[in-house]
C-alpha atoms as a PDB file:
ATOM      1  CA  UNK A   1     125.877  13.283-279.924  1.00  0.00           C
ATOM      2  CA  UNK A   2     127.762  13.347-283.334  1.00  0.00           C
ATOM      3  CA  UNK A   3     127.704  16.823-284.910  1.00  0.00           C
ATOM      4  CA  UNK A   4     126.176  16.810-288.597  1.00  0.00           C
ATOM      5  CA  UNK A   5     127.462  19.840-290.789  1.00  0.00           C
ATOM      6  CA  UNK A   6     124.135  19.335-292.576  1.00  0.00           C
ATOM      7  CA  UNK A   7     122.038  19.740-289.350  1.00  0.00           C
ATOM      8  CA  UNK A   8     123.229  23.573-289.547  1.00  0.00           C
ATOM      9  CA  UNK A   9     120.440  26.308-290.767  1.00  0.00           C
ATOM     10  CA  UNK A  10     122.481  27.677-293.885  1.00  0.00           C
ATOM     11  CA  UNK A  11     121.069  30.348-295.775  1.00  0.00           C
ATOM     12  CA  UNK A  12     119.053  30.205-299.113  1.00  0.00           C
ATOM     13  CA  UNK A  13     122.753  30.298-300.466  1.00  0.00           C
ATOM     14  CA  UNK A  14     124.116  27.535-298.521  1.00  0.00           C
ATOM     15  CA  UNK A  15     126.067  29.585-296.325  1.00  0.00           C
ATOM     16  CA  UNK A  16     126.321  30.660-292.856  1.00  0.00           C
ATOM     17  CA  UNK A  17     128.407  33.250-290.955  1.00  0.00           C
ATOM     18  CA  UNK A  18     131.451  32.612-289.473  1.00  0.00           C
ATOM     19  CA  UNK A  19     132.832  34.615-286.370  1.00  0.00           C
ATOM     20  CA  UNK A  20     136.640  34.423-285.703  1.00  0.00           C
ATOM     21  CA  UNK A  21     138.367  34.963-282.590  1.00  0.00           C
ATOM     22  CA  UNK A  22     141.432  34.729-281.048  1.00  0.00           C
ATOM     23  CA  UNK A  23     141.339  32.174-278.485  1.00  0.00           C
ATOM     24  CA  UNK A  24     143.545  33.218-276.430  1.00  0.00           C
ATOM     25  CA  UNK A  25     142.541  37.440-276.097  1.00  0.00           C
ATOM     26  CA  UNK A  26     138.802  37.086-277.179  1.00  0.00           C
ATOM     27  CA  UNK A  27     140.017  39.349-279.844  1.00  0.00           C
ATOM     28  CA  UNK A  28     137.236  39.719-282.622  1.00  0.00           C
ATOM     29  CA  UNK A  29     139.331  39.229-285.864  1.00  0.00           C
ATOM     30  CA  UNK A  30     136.701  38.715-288.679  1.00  0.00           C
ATOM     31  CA  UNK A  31     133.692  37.555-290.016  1.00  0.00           C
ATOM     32  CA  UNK A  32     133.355  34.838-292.998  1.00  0.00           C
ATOM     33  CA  UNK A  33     131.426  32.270-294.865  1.00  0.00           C
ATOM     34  CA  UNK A  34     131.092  28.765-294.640  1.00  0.00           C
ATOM     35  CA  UNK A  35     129.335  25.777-296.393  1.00  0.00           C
ATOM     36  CA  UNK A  36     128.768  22.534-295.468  1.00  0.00           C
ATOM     37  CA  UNK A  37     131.870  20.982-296.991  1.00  0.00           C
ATOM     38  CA  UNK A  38     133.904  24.093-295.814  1.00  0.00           C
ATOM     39  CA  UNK A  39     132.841  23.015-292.404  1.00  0.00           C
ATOM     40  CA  UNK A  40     133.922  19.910-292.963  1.00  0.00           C
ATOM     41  CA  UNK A  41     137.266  20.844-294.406  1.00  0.00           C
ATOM     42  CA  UNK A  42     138.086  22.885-291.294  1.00  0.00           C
ATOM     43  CA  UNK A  43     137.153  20.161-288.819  1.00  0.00           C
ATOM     44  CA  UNK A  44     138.952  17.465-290.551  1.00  0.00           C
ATOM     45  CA  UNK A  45     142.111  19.571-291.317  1.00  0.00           C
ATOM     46  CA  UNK A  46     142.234  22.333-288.148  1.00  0.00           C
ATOM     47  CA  UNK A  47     142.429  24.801-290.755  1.00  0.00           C
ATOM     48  CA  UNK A  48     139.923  27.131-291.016  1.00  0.00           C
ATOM     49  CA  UNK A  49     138.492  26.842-294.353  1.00  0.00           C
ATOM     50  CA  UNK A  50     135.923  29.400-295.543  1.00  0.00           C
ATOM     51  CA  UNK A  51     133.404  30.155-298.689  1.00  0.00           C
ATOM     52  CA  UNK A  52     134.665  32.915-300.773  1.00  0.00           C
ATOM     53  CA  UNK A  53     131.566  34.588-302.499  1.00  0.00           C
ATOM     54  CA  UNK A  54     133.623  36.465-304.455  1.00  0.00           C
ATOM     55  CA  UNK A  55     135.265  33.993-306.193  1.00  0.00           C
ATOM     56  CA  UNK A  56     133.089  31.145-305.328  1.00  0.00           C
ATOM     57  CA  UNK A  57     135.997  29.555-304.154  1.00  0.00           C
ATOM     58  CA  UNK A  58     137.441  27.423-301.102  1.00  0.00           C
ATOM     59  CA  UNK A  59     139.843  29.808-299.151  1.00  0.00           C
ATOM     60  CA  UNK A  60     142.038  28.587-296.630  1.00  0.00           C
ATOM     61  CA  UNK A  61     142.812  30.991-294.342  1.00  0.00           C
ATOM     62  CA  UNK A  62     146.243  32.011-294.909  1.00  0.00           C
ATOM     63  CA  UNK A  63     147.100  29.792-297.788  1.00  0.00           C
ATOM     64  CA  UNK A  64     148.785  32.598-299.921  1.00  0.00           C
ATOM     65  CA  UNK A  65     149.363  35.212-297.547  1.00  0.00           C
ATOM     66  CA  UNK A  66     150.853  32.653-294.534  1.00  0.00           C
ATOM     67  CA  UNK A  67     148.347  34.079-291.922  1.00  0.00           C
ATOM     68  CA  UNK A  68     147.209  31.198-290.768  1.00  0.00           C
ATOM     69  CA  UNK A  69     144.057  30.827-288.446  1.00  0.00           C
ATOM     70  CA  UNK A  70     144.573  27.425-286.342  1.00  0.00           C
ATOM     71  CA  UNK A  71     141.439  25.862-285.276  1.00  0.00           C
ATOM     72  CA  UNK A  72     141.514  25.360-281.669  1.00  0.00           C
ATOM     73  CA  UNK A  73     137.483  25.025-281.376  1.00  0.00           C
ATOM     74  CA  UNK A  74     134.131  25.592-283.150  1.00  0.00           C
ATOM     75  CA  UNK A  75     131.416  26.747-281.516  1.00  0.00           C
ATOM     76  CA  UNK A  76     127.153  26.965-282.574  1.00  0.00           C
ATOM     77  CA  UNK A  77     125.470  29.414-282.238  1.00  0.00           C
ATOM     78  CA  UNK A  78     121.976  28.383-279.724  1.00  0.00           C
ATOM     79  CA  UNK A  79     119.692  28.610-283.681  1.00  0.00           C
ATOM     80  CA  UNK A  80     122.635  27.057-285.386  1.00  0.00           C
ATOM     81  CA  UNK A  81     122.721  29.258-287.610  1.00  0.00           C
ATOM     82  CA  UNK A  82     125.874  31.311-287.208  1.00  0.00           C
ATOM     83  CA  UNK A  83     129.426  29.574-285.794  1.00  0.00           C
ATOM     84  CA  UNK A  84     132.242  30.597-283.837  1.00  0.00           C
ATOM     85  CA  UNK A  85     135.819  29.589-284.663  1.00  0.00           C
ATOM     86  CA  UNK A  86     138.260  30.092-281.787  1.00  0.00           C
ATOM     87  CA  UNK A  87     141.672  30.196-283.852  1.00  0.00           C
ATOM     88  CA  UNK A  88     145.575  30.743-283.276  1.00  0.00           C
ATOM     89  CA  UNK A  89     145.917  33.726-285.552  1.00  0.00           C
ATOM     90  CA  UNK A  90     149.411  33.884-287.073  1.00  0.00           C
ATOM     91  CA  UNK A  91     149.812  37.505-288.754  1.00  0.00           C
ATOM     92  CA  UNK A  92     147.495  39.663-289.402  1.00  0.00           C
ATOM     93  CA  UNK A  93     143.982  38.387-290.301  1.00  0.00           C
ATOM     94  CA  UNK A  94     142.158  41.348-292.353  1.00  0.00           C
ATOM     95  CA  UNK A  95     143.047  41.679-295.373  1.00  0.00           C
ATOM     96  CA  UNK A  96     144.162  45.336-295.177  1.00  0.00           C
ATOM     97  CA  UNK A  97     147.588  44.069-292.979  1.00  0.00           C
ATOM     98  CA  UNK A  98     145.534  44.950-290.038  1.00  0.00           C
ATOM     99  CA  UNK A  99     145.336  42.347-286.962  1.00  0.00           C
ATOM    100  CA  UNK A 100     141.042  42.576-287.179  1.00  0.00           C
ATOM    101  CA  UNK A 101     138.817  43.442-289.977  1.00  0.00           C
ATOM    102  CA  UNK A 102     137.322  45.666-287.499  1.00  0.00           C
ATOM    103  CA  UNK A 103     139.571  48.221-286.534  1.00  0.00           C
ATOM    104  CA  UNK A 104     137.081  51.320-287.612  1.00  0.00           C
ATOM    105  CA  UNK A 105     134.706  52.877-284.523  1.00  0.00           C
ATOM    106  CA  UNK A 106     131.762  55.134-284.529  1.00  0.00           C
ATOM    107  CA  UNK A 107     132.171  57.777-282.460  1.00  0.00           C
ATOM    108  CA  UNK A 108     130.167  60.735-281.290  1.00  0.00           C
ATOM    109  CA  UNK A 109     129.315  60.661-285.252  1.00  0.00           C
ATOM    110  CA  UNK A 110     132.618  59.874-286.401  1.00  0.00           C
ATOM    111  CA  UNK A 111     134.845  57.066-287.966  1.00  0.00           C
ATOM    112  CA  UNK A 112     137.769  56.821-285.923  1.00  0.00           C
ATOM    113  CA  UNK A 113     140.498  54.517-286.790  1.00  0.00           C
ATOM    114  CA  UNK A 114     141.517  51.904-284.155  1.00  0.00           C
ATOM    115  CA  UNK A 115     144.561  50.004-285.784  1.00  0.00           C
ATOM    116  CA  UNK A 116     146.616  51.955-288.140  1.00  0.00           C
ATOM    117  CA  UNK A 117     148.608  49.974-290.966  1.00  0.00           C
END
């Protein structure tokens, strides 16, 4: 079966989450936005392409900063409605410097920080 980037459930904004993970730990490193074309854009090129909704903007990942997120495969989710990109993370992929966006855990009540700077 040929996939369709249109055949995906996008939200009333067009857009669907995006999971990324390094393929090679499992590491969780972020979560993102996609489009139709941006789904496109990362299949066709192997470089994970997102939807910024800040600046309602294509954003390769790593394009300025050089931390580059390879595509090695997408995934669907079973209500396609949420996607899984299994990259080759070069650098750090948060924004912050950090390796994951989600380096802060709850804990008995508390934030506690997992990755320092």
């Amino acid at each position: 079966m040929t996939f369709d980037a249109d055949s995906l459930k996008f939200d009333a904004s067009g857009l669907l989450p995006v999971i990324a993970q390094e393929a090679e730990t499992g590491e969780v490193l972020m979560l993102a936005w996609m489009n139709a074309e941006a789904v496109r854009r990362t299949l066709d090129t192997g470089r994970v392409t997102y939807w910024s909704r800040s600046r309602q903007e294509y954003w390769v990942k790593g394009e300025t900063s050089g931390n580059v997120q390879h595509l090695l495969e997408l995934r669907l989710d079973c209500d396609r409605d949420c996607l899984l990109v299994r990259v080759r993370q070069t650098g750090p992929a948060c924004h912050t410097g950090r390796r994951s966006c989600f380096y802060t855990a709850i804990r008995n009540g508390e934030e506690v920080e997992l990755l320092a700077l």
